[in-house]
PDB file of N, CA and C in Angstrom:
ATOM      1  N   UNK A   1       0.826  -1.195   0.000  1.00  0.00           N
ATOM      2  CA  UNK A   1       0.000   0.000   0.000  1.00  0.00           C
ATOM      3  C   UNK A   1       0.870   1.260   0.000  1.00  0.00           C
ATOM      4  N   UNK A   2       2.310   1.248   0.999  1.00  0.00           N
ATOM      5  CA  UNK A   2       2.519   2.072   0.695  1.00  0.00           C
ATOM      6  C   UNK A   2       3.245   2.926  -0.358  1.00  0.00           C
ATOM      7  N   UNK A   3       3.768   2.184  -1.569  1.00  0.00           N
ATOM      8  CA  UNK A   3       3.720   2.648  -2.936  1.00  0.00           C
ATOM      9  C   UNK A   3       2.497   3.036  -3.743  1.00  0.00           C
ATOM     10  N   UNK A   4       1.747   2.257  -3.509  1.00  0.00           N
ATOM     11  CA  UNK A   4      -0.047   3.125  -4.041  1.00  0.00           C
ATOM     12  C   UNK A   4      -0.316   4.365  -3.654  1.00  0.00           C
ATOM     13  N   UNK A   5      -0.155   4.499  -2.188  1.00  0.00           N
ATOM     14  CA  UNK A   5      -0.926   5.636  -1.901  1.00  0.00           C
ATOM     15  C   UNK A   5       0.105   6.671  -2.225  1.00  0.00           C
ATOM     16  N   UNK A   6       1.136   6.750  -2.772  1.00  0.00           N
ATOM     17  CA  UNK A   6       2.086   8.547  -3.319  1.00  0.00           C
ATOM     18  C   UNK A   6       1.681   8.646  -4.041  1.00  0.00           C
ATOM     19  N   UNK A   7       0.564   8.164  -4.894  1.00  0.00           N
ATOM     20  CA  UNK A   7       0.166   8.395  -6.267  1.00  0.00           C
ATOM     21  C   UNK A   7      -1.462   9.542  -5.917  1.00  0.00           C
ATOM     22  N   UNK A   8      -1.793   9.305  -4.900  1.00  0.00           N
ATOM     23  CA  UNK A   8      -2.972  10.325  -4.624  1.00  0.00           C
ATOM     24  C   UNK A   8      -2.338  11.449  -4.086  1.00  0.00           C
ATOM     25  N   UNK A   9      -3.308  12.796  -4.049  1.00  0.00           N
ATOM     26  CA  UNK A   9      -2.978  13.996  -3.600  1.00  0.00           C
ATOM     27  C   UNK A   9      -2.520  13.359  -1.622  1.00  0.00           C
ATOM     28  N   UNK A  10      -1.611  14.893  -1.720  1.00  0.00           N
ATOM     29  CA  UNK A  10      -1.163  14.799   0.114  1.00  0.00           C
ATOM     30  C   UNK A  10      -2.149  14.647   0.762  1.00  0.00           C
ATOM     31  N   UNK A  11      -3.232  15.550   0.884  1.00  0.00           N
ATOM     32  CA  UNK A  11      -4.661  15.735   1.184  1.00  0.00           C
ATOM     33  C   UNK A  11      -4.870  14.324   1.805  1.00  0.00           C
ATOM     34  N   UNK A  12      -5.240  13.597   0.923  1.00  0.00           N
ATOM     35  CA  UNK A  12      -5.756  12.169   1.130  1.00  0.00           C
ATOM     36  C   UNK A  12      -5.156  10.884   1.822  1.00  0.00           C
ATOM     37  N   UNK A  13      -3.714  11.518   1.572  1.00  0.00           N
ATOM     38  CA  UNK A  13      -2.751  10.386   2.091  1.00  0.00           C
ATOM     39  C   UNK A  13      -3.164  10.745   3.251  1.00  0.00           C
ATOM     40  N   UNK A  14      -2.775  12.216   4.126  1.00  0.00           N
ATOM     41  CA  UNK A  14      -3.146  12.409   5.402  1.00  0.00           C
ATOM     42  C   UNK A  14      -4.242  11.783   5.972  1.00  0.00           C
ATOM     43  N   UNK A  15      -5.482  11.811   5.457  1.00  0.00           N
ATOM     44  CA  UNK A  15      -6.808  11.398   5.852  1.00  0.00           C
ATOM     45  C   UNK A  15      -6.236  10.083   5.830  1.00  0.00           C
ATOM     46  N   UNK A  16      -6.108   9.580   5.493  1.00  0.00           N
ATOM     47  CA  UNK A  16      -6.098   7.959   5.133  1.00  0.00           C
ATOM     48  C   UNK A  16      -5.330   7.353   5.955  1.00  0.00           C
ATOM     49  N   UNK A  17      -4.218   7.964   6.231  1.00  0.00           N
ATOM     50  CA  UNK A  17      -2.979   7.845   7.408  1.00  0.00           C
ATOM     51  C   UNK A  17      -3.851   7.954   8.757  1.00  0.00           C
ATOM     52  N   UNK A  18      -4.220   8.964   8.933  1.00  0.00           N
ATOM     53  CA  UNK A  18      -5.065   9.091  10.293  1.00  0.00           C
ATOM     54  C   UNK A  18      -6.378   8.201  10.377  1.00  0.00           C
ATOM     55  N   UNK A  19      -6.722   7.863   9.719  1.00  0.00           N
ATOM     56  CA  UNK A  19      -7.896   6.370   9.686  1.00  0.00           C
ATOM     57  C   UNK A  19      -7.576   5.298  10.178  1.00  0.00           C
ATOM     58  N   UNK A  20      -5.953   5.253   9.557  1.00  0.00           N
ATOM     59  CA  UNK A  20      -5.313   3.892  10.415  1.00  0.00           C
ATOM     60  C   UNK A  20      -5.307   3.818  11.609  1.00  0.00           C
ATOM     61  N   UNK A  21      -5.451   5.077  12.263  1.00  0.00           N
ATOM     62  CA  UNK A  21      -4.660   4.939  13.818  1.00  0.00           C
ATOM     63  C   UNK A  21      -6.022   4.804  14.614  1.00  0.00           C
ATOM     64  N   UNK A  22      -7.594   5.117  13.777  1.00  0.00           N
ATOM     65  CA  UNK A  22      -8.711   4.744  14.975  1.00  0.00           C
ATOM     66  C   UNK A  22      -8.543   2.952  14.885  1.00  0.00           C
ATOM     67  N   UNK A  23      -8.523   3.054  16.761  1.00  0.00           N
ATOM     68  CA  UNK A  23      -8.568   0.949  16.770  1.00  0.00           C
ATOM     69  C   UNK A  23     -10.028   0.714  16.040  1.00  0.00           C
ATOM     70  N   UNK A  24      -9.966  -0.747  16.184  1.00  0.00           N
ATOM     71  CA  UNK A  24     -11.395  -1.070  15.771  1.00  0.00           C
ATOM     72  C   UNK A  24     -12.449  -0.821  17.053  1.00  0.00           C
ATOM     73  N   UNK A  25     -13.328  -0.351  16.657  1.00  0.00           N
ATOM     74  CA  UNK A  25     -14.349  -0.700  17.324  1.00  0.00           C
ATOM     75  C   UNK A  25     -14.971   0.713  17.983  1.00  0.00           C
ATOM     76  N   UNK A  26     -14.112   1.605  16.990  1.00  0.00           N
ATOM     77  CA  UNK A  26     -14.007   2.764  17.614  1.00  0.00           C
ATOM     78  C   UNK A  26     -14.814   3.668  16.832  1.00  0.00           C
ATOM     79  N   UNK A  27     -15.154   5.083  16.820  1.00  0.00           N
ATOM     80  CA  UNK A  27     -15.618   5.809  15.213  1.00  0.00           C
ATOM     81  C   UNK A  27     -14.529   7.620  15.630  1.00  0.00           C
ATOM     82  N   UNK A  28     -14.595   8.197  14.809  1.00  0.00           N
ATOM     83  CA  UNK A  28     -13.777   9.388  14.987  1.00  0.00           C
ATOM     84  C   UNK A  28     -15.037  10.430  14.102  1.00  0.00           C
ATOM     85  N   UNK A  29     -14.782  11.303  13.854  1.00  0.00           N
ATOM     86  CA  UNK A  29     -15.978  12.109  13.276  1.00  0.00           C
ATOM     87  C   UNK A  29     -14.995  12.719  12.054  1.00  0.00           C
ATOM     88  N   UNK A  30     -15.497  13.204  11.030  1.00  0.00           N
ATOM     89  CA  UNK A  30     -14.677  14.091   9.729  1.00  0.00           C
ATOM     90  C   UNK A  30     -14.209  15.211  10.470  1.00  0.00           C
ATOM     91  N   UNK A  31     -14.871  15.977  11.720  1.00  0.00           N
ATOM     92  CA  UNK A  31     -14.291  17.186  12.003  1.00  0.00           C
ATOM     93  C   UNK A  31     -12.600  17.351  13.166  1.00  0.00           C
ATOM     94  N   UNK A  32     -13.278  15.453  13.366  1.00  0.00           N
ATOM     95  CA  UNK A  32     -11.933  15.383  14.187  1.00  0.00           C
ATOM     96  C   UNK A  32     -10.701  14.840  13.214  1.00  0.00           C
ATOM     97  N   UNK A  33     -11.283  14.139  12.085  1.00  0.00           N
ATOM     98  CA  UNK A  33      -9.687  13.786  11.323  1.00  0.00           C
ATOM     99  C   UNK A  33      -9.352  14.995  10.912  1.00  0.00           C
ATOM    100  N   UNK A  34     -10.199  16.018  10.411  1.00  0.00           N
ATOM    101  CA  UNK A  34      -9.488  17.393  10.097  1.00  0.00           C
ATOM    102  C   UNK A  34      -8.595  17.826  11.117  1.00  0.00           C
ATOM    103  N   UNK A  35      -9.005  17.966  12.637  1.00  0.00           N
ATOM    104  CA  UNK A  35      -7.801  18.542  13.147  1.00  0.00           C
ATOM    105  C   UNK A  35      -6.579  17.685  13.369  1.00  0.00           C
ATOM    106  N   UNK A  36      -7.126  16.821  13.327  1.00  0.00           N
ATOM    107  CA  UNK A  36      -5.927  16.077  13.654  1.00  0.00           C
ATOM    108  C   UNK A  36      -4.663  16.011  12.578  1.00  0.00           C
ATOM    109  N   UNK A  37      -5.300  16.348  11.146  1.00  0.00           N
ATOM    110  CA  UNK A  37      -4.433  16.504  10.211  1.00  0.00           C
ATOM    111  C   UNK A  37      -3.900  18.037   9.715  1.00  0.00           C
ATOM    112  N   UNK A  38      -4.507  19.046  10.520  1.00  0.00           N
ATOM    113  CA  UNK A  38      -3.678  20.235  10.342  1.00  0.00           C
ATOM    114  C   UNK A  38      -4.611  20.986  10.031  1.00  0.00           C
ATOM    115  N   UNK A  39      -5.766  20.295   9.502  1.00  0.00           N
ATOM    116  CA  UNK A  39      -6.433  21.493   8.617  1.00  0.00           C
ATOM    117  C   UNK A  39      -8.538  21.928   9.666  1.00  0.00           C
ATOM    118  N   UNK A  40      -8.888  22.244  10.628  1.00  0.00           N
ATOM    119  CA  UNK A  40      -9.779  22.255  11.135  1.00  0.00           C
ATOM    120  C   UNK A  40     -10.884  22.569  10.260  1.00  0.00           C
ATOM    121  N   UNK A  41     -10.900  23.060   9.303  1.00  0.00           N
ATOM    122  CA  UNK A  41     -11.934  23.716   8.915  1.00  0.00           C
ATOM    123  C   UNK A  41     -12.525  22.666   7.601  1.00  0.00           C
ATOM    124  N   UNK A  42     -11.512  21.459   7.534  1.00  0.00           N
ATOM    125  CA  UNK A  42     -11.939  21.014   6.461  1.00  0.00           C
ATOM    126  C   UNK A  42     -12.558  19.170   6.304  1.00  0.00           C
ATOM    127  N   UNK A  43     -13.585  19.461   7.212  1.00  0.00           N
ATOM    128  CA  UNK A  43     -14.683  18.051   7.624  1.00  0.00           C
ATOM    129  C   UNK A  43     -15.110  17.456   6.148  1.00  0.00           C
ATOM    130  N   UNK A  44     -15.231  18.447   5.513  1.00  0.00           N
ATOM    131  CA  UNK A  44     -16.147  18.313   4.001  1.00  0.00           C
ATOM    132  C   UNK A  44     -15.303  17.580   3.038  1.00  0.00           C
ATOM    133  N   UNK A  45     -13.891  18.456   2.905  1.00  0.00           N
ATOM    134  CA  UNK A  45     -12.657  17.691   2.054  1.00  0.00           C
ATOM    135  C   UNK A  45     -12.413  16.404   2.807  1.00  0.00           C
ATOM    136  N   UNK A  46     -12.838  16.446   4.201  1.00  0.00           N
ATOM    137  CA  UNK A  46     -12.233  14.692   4.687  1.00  0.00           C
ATOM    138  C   UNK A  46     -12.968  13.804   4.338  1.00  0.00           C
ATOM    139  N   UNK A  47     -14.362  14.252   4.057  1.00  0.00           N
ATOM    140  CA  UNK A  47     -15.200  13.406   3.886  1.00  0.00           C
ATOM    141  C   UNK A  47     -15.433  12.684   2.687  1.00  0.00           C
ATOM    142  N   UNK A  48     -14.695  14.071   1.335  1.00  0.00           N
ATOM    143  CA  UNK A  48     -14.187  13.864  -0.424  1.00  0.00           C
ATOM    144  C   UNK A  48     -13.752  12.787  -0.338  1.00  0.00           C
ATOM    145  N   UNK A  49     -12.041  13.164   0.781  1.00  0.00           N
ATOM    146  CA  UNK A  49     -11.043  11.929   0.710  1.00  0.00           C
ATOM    147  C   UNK A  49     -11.194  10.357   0.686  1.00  0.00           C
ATOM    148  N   UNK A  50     -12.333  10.579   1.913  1.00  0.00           N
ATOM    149  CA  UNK A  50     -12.521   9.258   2.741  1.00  0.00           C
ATOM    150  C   UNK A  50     -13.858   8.421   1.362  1.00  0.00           C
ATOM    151  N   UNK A  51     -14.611   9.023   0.486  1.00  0.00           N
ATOM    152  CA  UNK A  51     -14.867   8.820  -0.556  1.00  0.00           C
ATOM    153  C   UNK A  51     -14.596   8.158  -1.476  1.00  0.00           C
ATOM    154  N   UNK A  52     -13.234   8.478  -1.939  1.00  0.00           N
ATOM    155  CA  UNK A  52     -12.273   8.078  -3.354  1.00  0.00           C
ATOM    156  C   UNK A  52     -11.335   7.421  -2.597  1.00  0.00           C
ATOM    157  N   UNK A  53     -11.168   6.769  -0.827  1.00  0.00           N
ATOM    158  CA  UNK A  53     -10.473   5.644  -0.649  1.00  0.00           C
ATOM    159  C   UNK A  53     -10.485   4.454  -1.623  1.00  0.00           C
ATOM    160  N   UNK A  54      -9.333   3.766  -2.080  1.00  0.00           N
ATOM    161  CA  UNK A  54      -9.750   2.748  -2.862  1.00  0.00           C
ATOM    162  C   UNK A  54      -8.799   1.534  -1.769  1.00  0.00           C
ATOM    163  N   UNK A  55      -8.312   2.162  -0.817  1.00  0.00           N
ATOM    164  CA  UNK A  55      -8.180   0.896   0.169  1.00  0.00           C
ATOM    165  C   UNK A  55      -9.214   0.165   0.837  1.00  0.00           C
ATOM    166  N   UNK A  56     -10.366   0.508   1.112  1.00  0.00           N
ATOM    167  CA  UNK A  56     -11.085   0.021   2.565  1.00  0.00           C
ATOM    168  C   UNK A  56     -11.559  -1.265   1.871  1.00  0.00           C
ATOM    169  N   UNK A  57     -11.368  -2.151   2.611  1.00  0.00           N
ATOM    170  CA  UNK A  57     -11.382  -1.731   4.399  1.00  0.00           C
ATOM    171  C   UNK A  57     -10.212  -1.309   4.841  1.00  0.00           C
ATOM    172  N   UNK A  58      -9.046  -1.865   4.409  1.00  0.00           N
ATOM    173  CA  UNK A  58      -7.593  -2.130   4.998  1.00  0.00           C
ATOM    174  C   UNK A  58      -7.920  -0.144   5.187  1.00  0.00           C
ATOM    175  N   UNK A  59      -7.675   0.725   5.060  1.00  0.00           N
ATOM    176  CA  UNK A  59      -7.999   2.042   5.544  1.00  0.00           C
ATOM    177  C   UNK A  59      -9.245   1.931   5.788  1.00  0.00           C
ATOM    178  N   UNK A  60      -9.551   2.032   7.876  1.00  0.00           N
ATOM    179  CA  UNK A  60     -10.785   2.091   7.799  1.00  0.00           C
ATOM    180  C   UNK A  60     -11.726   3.003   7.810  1.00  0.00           C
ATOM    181  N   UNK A  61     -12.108   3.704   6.483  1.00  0.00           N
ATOM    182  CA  UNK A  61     -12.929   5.185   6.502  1.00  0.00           C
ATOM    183  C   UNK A  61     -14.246   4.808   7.058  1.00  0.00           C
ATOM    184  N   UNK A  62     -15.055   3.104   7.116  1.00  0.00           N
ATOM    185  CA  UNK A  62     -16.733   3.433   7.746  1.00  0.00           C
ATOM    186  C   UNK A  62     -16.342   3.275   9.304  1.00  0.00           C
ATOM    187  N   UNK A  63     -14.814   3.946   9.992  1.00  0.00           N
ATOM    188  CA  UNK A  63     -14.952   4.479  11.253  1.00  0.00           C
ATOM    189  C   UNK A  63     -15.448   5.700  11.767  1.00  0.00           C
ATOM    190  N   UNK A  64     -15.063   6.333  10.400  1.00  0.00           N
ATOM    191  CA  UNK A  64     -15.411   8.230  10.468  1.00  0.00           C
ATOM    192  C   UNK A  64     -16.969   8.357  10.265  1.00  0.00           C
ATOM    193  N   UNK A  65     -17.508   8.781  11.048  1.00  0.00           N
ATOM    194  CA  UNK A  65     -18.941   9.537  11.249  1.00  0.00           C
ATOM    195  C   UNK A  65     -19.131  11.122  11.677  1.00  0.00           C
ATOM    196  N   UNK A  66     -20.592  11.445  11.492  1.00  0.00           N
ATOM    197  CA  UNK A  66     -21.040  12.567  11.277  1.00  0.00           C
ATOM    198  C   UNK A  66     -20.535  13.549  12.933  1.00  0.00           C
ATOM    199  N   UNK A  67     -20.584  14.564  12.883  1.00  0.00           N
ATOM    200  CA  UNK A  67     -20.477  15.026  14.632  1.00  0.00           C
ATOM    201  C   UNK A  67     -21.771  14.934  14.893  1.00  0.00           C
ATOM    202  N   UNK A  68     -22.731  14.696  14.758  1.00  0.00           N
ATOM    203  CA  UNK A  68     -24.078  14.336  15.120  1.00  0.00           C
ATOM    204  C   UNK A  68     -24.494  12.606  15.721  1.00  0.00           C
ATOM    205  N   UNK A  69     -23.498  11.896  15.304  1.00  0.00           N
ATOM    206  CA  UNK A  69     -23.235  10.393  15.459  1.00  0.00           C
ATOM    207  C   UNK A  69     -24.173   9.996  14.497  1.00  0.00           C
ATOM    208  N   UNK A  70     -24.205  10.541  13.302  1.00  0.00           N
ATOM    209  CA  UNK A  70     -25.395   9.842  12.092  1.00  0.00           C
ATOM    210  C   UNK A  70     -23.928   9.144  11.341  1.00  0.00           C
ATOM    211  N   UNK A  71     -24.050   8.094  10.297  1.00  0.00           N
ATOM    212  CA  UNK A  71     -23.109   7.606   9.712  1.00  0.00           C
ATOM    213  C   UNK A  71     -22.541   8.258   8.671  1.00  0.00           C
ATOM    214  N   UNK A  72     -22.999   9.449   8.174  1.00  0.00           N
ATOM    215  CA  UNK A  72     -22.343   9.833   7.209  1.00  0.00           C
ATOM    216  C   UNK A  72     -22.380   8.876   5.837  1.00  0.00           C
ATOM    217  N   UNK A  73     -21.837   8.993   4.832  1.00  0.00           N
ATOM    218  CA  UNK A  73     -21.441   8.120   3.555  1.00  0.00           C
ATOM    219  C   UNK A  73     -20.538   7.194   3.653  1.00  0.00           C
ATOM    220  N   UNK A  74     -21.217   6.291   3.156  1.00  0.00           N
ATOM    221  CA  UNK A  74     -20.109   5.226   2.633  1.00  0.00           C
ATOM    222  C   UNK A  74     -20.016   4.753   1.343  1.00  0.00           C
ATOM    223  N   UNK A  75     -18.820   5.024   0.424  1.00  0.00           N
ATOM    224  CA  UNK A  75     -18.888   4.625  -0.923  1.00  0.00           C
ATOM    225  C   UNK A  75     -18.442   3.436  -1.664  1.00  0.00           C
ATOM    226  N   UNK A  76     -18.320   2.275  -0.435  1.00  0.00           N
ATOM    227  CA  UNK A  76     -17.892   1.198  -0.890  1.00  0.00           C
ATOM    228  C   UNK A  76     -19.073   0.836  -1.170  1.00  0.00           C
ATOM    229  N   UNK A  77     -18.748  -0.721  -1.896  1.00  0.00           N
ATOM    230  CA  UNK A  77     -19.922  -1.536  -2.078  1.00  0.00           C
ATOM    231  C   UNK A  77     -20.762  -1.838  -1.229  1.00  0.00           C
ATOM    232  N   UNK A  78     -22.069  -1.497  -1.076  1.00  0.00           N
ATOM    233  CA  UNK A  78     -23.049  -1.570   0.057  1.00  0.00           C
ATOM    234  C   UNK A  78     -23.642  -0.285   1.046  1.00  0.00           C
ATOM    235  N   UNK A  79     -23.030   0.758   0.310  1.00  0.00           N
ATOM    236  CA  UNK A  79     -22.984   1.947   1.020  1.00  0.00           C
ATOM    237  C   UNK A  79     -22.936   2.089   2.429  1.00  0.00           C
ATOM    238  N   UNK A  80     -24.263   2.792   3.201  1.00  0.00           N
ATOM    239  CA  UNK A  80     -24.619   2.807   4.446  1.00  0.00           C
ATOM    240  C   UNK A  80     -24.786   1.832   4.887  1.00  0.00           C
ATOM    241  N   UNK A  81     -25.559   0.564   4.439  1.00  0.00           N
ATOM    242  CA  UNK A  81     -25.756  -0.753   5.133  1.00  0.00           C
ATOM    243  C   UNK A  81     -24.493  -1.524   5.578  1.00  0.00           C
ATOM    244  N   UNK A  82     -23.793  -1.551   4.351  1.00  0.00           N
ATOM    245  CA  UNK A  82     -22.185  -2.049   4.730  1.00  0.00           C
ATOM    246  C   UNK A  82     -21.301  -1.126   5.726  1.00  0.00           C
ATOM    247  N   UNK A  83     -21.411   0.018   5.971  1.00  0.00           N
ATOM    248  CA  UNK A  83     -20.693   0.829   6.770  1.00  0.00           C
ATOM    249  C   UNK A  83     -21.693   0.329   8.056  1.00  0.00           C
ATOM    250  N   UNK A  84     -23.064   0.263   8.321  1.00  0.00           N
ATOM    251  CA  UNK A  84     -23.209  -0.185   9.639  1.00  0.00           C
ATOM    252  C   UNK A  84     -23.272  -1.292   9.786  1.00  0.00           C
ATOM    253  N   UNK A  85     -23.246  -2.398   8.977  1.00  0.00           N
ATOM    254  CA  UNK A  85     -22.835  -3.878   9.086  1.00  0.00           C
ATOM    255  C   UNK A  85     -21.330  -3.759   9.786  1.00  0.00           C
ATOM    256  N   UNK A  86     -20.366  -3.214   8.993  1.00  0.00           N
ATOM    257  CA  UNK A  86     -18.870  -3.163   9.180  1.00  0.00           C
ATOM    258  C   UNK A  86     -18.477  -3.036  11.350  1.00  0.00           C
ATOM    259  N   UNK A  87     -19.578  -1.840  11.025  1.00  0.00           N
ATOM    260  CA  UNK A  87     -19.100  -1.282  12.598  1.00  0.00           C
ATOM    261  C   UNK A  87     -19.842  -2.286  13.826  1.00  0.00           C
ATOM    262  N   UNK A  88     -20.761  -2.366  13.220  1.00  0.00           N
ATOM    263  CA  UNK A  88     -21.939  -3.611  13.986  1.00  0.00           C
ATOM    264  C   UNK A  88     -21.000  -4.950  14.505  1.00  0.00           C
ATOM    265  N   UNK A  89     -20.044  -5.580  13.417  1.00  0.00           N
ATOM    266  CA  UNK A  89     -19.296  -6.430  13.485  1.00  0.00           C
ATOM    267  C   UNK A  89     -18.238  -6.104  14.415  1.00  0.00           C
ATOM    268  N   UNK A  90     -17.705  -5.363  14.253  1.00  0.00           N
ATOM    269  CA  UNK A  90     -16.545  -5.039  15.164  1.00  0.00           C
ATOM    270  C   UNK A  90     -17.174  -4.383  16.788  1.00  0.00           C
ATOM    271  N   UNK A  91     -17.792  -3.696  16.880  1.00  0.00           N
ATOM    272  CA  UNK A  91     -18.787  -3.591  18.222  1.00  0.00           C
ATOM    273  C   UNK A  91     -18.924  -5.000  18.442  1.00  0.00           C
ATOM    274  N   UNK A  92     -19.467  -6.075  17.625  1.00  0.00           N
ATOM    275  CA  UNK A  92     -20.298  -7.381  18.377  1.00  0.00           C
ATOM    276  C   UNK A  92     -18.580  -7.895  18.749  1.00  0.00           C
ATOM    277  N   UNK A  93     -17.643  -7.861  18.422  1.00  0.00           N
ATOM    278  CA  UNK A  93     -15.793  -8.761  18.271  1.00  0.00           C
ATOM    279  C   UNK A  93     -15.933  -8.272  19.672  1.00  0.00           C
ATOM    280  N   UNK A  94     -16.059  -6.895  19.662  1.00  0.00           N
ATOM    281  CA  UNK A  94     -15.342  -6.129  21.010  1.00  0.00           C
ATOM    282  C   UNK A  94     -16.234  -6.102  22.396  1.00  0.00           C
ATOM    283  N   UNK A  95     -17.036  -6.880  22.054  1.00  0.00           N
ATOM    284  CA  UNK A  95     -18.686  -6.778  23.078  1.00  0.00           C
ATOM    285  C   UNK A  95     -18.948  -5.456  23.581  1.00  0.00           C
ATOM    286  N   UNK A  96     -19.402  -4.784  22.302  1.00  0.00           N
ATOM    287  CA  UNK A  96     -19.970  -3.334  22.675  1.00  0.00           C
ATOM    288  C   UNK A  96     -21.169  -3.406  22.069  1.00  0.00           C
ATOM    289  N   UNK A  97     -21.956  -2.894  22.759  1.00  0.00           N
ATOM    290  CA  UNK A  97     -23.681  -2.909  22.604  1.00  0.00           C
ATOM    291  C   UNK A  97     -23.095  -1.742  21.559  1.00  0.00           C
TER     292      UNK A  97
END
């Protein structure tokens, strides 16, 4: 992967880098990978990024949710259902209601 990913903008690598580091079982919100990557103001571009992932799962973007705790998008195969299947699974691994 990590020869694939120099081929996308910095932007994305960042997002994508910081996806790795939520454990499983966990969720982070778009407004928090923004700060965490330098840029606060930009929930919307994280959310582009986390979009045009062509890693996931191995980058896990259906960790990132809304600051409202709604799920936000998911653009893999299965959209929203697969993003709350995904998290459902890893909650049931980790015995979290």
């Amino acid at each position: 992967m990590k020869n694939k990913i120099k081929k996308y903008p910095i932007f994305y690598q960042k997002v994508w880098l910081e996806c790795l580091k939520i454990p499983m079982g966990q969720t982070r919100t778009y407004g928090w990978i923004a700060k965490r990557i330098g840029s606060p103001n930009a929930a919307r571009a994280v959310g582009q990024a986390l979009a045009k992932n062509p890693f996931a799962p191995l980058v896990p973007c259906h960790r990132v949710i809304c600051s409202n705790g709604s799920l936000g998008g998911y653009s893999g195969i299965g959209g929203n259902r697969k993003k709350k299947e995904l998290l459902s699974k890893e909650f049931e691994l980790l015995g979290k209601p």
